[in-house]
C-alpha atoms as a PDB file:
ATOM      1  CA  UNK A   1      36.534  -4.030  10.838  1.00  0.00           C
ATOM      2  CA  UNK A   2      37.149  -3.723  14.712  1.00  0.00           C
ATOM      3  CA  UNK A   3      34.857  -3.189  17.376  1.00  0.00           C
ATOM      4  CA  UNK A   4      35.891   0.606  17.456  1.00  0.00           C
ATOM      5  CA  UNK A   5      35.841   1.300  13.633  1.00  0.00           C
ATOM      6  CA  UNK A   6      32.036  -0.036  13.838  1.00  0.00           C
ATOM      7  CA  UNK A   7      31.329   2.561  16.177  1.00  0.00           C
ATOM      8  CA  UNK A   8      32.517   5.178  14.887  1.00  0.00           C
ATOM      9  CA  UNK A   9      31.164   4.471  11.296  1.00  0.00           C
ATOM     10  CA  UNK A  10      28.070   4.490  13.081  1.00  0.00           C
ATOM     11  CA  UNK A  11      28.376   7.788  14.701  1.00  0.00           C
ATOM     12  CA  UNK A  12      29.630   9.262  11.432  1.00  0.00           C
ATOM     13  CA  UNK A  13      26.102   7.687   9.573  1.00  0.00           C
ATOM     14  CA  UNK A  14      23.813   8.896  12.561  1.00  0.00           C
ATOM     15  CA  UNK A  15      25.230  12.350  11.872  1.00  0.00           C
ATOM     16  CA  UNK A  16      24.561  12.315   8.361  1.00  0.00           C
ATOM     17  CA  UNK A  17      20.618  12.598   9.363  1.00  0.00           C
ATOM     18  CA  UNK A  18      19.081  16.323  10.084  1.00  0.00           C
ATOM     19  CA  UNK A  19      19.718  17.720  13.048  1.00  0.00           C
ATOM     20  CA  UNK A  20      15.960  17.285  14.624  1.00  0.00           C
ATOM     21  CA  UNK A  21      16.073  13.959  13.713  1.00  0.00           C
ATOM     22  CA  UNK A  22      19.263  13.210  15.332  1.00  0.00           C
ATOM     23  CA  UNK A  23      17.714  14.992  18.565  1.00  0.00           C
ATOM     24  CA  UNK A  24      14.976  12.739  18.822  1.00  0.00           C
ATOM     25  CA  UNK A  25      16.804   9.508  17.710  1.00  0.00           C
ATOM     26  CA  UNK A  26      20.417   9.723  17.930  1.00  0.00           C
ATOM     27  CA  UNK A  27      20.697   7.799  21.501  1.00  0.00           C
ATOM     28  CA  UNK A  28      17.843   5.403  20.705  1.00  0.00           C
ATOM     29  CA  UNK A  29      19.771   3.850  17.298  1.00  0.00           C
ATOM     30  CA  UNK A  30      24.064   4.195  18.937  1.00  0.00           C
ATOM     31  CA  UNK A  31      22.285   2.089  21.760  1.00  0.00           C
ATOM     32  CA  UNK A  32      20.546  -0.521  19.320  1.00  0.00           C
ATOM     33  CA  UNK A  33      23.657  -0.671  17.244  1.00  0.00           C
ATOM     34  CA  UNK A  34      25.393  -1.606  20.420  1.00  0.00           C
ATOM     35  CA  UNK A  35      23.160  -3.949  21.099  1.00  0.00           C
ATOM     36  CA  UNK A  36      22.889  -5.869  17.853  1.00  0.00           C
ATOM     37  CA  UNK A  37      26.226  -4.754  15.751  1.00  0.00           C
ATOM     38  CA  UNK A  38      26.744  -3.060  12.396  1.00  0.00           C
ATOM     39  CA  UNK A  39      26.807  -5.138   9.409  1.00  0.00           C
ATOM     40  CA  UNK A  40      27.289  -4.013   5.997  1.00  0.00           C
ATOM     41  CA  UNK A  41      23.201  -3.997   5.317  1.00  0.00           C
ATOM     42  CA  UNK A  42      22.760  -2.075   8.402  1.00  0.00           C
ATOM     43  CA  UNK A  43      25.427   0.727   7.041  1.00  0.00           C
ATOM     44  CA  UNK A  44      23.796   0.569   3.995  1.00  0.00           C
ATOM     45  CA  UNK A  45      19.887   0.968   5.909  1.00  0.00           C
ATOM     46  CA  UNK A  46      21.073   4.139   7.637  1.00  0.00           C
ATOM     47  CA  UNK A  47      22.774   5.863   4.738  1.00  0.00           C
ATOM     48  CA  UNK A  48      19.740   5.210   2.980  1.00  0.00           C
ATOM     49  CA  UNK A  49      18.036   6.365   5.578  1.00  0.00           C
ATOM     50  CA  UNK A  50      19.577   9.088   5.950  1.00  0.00           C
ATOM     51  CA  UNK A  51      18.837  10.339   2.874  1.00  0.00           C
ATOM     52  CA  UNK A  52      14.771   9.821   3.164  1.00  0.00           C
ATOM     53  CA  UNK A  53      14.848  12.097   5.885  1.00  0.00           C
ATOM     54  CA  UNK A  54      16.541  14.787   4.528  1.00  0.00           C
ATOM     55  CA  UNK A  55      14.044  14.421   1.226  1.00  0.00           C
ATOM     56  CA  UNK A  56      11.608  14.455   3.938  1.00  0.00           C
ATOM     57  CA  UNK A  57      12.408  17.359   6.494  1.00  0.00           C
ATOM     58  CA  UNK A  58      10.717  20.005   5.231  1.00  0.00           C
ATOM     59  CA  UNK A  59       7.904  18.082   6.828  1.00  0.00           C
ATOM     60  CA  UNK A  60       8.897  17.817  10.021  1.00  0.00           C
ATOM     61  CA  UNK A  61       7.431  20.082  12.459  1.00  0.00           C
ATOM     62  CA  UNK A  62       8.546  23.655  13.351  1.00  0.00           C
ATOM     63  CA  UNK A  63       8.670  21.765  17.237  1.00  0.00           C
ATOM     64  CA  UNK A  64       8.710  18.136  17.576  1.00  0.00           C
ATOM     65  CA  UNK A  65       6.982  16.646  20.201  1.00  0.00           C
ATOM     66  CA  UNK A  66       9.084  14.730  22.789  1.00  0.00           C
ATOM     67  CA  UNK A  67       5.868  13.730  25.359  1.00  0.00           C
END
């Protein structure tokens, strides 16, 4: 896979997660996976995680806390 399909498989997992979360996060993790690559276990770790947080979001605050 090329430099630019990595990417962009990356985007597309990072906006499988819920919106709030992607607010928070979303700049912090494209950055990281810039920094250290995307491998087939970390694919796998954020589809998987993707999926914990929506089974989770429901318990998310009405207004997260960015301080």
């Amino acid at each position: 896979m090329t430099m630019p399909d990595r990417h962009r498989l990356a985007r597309r997992l990072v906006r499988l997660y819920p919106r709030r979360w992607r607010e928070r996060y979303e700049v912090e993790i494209l950055a990281l996976i810039e920094d250290t690559g995307l491998d087939r276990r970390r694919a796998m770790n954020l589809l998987l995680g993707a999926g914990r947080e929506w089974a989770n979001v429901s318990q998310w605050p009405d207004e997260v806390g960015f301080s």
